[in-house]
C-alpha atoms as a PDB file:
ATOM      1  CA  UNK A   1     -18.601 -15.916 -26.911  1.00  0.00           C
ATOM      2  CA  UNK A   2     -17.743 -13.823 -29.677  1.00  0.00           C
ATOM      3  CA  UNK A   3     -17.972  -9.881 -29.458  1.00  0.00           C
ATOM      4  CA  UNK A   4     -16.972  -7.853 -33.074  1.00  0.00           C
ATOM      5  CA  UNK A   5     -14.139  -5.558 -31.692  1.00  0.00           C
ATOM      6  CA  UNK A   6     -13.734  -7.204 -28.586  1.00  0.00           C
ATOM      7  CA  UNK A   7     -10.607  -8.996 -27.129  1.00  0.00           C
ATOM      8  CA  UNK A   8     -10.047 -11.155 -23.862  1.00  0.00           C
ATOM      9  CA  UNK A   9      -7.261 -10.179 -21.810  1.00  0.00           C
ATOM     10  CA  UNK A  10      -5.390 -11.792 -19.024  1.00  0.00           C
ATOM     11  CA  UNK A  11      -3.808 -10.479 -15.998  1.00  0.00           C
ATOM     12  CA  UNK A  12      -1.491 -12.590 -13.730  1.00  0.00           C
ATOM     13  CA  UNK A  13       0.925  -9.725 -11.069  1.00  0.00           C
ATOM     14  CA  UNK A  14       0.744  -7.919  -8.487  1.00  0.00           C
ATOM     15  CA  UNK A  15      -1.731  -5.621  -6.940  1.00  0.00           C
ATOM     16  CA  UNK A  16      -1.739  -2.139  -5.494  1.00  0.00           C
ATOM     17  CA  UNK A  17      -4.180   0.082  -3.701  1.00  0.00           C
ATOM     18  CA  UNK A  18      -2.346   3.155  -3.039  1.00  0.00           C
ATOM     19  CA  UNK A  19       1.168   2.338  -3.621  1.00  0.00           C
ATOM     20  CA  UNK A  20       1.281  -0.342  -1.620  1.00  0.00           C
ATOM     21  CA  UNK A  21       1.495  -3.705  -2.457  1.00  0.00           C
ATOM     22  CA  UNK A  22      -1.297  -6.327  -1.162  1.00  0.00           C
ATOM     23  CA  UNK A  23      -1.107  -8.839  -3.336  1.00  0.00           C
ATOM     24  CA  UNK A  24       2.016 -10.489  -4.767  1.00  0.00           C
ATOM     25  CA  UNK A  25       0.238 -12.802  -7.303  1.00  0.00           C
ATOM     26  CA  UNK A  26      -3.512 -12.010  -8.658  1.00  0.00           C
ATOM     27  CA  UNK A  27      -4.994 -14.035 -11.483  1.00  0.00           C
ATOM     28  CA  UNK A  28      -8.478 -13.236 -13.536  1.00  0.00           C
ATOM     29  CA  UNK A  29      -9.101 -12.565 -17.360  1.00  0.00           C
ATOM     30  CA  UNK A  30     -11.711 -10.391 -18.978  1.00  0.00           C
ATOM     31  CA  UNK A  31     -13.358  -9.245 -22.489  1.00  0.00           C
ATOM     32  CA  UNK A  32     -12.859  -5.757 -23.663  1.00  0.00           C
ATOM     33  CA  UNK A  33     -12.689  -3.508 -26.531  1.00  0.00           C
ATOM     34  CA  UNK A  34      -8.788  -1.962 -25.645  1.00  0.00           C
ATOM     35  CA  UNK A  35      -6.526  -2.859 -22.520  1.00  0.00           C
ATOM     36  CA  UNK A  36      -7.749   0.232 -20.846  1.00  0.00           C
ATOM     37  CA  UNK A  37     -10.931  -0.437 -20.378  1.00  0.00           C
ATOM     38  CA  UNK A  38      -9.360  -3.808 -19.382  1.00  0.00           C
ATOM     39  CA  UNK A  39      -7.356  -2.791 -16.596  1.00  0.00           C
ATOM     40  CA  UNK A  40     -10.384  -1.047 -15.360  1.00  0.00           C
ATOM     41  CA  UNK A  41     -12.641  -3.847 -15.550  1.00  0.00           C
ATOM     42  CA  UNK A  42      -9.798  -6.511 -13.849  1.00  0.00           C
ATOM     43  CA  UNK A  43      -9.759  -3.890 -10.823  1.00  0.00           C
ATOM     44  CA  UNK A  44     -13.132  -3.214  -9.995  1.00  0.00           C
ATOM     45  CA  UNK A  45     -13.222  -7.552 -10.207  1.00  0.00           C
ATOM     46  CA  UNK A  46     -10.639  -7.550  -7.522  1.00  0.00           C
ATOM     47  CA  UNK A  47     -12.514  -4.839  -5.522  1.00  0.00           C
ATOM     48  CA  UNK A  48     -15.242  -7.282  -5.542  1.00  0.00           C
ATOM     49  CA  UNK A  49     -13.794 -10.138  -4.990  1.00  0.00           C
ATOM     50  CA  UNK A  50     -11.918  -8.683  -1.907  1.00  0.00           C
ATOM     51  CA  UNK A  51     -14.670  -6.760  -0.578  1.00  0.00           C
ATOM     52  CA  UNK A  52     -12.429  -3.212  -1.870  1.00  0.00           C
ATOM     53  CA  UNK A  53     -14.360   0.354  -1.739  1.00  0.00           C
ATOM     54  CA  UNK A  54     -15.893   1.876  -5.072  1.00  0.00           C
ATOM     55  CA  UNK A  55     -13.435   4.084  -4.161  1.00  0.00           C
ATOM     56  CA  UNK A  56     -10.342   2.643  -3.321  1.00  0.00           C
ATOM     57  CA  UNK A  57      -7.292   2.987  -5.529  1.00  0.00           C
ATOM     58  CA  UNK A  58      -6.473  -0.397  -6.821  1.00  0.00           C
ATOM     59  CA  UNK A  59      -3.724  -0.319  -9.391  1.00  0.00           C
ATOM     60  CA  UNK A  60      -2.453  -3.018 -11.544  1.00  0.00           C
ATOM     61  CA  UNK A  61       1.276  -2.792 -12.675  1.00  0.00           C
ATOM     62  CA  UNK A  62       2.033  -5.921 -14.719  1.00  0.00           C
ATOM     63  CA  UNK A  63       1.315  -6.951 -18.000  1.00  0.00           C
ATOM     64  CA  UNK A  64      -1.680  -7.754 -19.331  1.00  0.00           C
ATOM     65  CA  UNK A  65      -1.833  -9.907 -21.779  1.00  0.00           C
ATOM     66  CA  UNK A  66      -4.040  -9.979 -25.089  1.00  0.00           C
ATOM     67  CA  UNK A  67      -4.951 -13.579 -25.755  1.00  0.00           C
ATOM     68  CA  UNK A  68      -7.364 -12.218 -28.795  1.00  0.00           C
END
């Protein structure tokens, strides 16, 4: 699909919720306008993939990647 002022980013790191590491290697892409909004959409996919609270402070500290 094609969204005017949209790109699709890709994450592929680690994971944090609180500082602490849970997962060594996490893997999903997404379509956003900036790589804010992004990193905000890749973690609340995690918190629902892994059953996570609203709530719970899930941090992602590699790169993400613009593919477009």
């Amino acid at each position: 699909m094609n969204y005017p002022g949209y790109s699709q980013y890709v994450y592929s790191g680690p994971v944090k919720e609180f500082d602490k590491i849970i997962s060594n290697n996490w893997s999903s892409s997404t379509i956003a306008p900036s790589e804010k909004k992004a990193r905000c959409n890749l973690a609340y996919q995690f918190k629902k993939q892994y059953n996570r609270a609203p709530t719970a402070k899930i941090s992602l500290p590699g790169e993400i990647k613009r593919i477009g």
